[in-house]
C-alpha atoms as a PDB file:
ATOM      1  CA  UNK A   1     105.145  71.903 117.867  1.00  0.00           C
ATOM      2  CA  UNK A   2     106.489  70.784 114.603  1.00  0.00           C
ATOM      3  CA  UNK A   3     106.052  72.454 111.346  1.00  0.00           C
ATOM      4  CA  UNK A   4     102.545  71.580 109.650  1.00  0.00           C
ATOM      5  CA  UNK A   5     104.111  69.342 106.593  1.00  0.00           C
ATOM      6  CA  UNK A   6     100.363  68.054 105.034  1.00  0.00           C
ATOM      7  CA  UNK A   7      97.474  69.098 104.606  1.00  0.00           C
ATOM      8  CA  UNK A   8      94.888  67.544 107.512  1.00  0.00           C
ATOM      9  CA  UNK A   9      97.558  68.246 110.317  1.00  0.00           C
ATOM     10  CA  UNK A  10      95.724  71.735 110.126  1.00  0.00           C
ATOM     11  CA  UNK A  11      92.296  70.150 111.135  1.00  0.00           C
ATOM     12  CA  UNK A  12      92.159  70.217 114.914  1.00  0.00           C
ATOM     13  CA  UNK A  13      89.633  66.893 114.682  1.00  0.00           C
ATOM     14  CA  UNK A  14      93.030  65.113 113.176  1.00  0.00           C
ATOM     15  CA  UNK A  15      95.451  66.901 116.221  1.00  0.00           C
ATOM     16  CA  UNK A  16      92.825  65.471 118.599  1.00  0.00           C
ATOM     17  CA  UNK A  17      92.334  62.236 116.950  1.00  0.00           C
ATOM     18  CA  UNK A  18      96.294  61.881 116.646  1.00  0.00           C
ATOM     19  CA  UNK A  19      96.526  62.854 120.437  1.00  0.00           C
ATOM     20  CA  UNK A  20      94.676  60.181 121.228  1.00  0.00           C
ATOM     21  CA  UNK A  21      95.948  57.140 119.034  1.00  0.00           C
ATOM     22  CA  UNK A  22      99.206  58.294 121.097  1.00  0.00           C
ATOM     23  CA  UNK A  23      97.485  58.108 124.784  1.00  0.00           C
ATOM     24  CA  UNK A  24      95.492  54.557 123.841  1.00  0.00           C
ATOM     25  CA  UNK A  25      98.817  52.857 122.956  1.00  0.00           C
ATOM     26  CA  UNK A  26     100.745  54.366 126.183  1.00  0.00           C
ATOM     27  CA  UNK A  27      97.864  52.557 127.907  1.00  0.00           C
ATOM     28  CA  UNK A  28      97.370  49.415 126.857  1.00  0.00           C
ATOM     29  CA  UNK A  29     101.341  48.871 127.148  1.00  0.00           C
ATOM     30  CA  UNK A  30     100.383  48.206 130.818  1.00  0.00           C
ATOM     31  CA  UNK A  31      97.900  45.239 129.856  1.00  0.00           C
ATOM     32  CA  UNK A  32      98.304  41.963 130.971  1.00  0.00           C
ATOM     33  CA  UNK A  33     100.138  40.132 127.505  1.00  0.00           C
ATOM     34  CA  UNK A  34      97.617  37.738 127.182  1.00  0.00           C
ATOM     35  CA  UNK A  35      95.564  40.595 125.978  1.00  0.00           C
ATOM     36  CA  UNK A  36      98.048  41.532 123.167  1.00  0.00           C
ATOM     37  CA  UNK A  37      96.023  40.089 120.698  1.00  0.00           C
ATOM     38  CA  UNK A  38      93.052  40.676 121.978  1.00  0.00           C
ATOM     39  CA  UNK A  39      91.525  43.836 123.365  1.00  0.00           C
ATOM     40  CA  UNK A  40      95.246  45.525 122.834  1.00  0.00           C
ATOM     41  CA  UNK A  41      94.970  44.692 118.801  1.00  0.00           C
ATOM     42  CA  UNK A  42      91.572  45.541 118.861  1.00  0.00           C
ATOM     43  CA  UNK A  43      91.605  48.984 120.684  1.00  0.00           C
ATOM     44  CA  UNK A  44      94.857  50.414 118.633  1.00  0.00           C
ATOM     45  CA  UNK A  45      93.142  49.253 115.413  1.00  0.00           C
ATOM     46  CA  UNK A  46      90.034  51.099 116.510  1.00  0.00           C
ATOM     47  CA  UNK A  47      92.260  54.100 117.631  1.00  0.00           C
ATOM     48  CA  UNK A  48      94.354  54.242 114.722  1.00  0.00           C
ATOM     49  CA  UNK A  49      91.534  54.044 112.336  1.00  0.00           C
ATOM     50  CA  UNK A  50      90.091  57.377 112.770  1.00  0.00           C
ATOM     51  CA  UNK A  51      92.980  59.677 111.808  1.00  0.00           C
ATOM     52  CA  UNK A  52      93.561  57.274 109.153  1.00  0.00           C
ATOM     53  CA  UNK A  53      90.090  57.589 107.761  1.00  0.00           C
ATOM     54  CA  UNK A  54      90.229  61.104 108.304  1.00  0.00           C
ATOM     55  CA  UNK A  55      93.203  61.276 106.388  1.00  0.00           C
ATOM     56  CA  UNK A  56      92.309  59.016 103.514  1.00  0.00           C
ATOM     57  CA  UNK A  57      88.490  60.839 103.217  1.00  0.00           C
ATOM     58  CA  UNK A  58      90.296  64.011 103.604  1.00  0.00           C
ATOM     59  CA  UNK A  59      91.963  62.986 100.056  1.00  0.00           C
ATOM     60  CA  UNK A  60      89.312  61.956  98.155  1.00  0.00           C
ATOM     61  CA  UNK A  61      87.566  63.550  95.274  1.00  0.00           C
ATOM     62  CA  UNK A  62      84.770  65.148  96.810  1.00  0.00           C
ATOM     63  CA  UNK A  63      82.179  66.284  99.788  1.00  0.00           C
ATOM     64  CA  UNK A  64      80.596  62.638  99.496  1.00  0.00           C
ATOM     65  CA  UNK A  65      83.622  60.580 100.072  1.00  0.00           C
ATOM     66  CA  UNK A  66      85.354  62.278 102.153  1.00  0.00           C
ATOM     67  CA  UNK A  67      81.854  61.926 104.688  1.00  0.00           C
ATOM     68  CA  UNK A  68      81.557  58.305 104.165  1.00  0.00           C
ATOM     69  CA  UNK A  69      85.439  58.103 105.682  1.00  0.00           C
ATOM     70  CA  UNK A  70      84.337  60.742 108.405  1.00  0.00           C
ATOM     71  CA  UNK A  71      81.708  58.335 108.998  1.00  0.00           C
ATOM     72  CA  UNK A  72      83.979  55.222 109.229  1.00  0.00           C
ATOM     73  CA  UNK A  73      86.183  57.205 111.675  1.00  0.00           C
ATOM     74  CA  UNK A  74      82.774  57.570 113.744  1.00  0.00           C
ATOM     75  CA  UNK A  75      82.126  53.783 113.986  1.00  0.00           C
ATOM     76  CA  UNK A  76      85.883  52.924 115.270  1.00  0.00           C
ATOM     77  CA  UNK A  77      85.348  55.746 118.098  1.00  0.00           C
ATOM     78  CA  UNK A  78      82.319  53.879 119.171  1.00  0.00           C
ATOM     79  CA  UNK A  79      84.053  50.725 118.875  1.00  0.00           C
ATOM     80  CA  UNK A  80      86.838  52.283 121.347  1.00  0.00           C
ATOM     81  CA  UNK A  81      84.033  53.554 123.749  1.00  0.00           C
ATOM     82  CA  UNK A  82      82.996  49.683 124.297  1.00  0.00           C
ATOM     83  CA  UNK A  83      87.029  48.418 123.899  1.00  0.00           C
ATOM     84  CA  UNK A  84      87.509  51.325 126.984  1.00  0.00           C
ATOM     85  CA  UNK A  85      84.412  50.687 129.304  1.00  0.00           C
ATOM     86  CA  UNK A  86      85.486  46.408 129.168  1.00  0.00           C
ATOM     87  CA  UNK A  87      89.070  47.377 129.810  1.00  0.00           C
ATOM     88  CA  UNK A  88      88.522  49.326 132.804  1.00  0.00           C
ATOM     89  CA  UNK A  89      85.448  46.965 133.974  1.00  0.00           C
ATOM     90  CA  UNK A  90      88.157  44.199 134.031  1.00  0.00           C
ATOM     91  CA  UNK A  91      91.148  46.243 136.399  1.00  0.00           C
ATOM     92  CA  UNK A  92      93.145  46.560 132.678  1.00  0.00           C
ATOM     93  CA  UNK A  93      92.695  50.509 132.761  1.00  0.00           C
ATOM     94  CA  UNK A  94      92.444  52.760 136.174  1.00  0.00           C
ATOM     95  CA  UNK A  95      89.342  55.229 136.773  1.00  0.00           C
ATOM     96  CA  UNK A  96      92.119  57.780 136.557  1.00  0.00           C
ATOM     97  CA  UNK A  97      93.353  56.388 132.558  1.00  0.00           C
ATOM     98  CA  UNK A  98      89.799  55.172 131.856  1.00  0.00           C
ATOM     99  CA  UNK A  99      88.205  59.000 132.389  1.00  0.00           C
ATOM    100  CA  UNK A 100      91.033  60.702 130.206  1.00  0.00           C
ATOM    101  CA  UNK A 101      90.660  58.274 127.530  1.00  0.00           C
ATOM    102  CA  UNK A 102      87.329  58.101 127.202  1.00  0.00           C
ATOM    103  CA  UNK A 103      87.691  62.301 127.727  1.00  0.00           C
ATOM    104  CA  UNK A 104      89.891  62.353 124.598  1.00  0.00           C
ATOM    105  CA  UNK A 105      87.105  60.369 122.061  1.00  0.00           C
ATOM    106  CA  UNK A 106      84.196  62.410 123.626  1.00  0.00           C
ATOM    107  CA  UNK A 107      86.291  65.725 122.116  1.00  0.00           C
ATOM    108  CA  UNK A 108      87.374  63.861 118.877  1.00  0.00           C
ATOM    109  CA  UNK A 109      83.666  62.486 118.868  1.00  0.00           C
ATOM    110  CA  UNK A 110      82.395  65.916 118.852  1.00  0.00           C
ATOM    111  CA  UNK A 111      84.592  67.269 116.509  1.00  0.00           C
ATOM    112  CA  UNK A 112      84.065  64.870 113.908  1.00  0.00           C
ATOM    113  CA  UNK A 113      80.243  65.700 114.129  1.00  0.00           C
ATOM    114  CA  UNK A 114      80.858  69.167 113.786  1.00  0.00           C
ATOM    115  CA  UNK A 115      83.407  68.344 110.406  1.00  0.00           C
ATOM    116  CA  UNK A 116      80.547  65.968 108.728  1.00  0.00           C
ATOM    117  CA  UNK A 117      77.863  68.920 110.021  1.00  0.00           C
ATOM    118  CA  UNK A 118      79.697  71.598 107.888  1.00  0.00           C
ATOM    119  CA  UNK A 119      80.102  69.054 105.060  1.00  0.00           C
ATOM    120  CA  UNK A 120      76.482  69.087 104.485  1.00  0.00           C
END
């Protein structure tokens, strides 16, 4: 593992959050191109979003701020959970991807509740 070089690559929620930004763009290389701009865009946005909230709350001036980021991160997970169940319902993700995914956000899912719990 590399050296920790800023501050929120201590928080494990970010490590799981950047763990999984990594797995949902290995999968969605294998989608059919017609869905590049489509579920592809849509689910790497979502993805992407929460260590970048995380991140950008993680900055802010206070308690207050940095929740209301925490809470945007919270939204784009959900958004993934729907972007993950439609890509496997339509053959674009395997059982096998679809479970580990989905795995992944359940962890980061819980995590971030646990951050914006202590934050209260």
């Amino acid at each position: 593992m590399t050296e920790i070089k800023q501050p929120y690559e201590s928080l494990l929620v970010w490590q799981r959050a950047d763990t999984f930004v990594v797995s949902a763009y290995k999968a969605t290389k294998l989608f059919p191109r017609e869905e590049l701009y489509g579920i592809v865009s849509q689910l790497r946005r979502a993805a992407l979003s929460v260590p970048l909230n995380i991140i950008e709350g993680r900055a802010r001036a206070g308690p207050k701020e940095y929740r209301r980021f925490l809470y945007i991160s919270r939204g784009s997970l959900t958004e993934c959970a729907y972007l993950l169940d439609i890509s496997c319902r339509l053959g674009y993700l395997s059982t096998e991807d679809f479970q580990n995914l989905e795995s992944q956000r359940q962890e980061v899912s819980y995590l971030l509740q646990r951050l914006l719990d202590s934050l209260q």
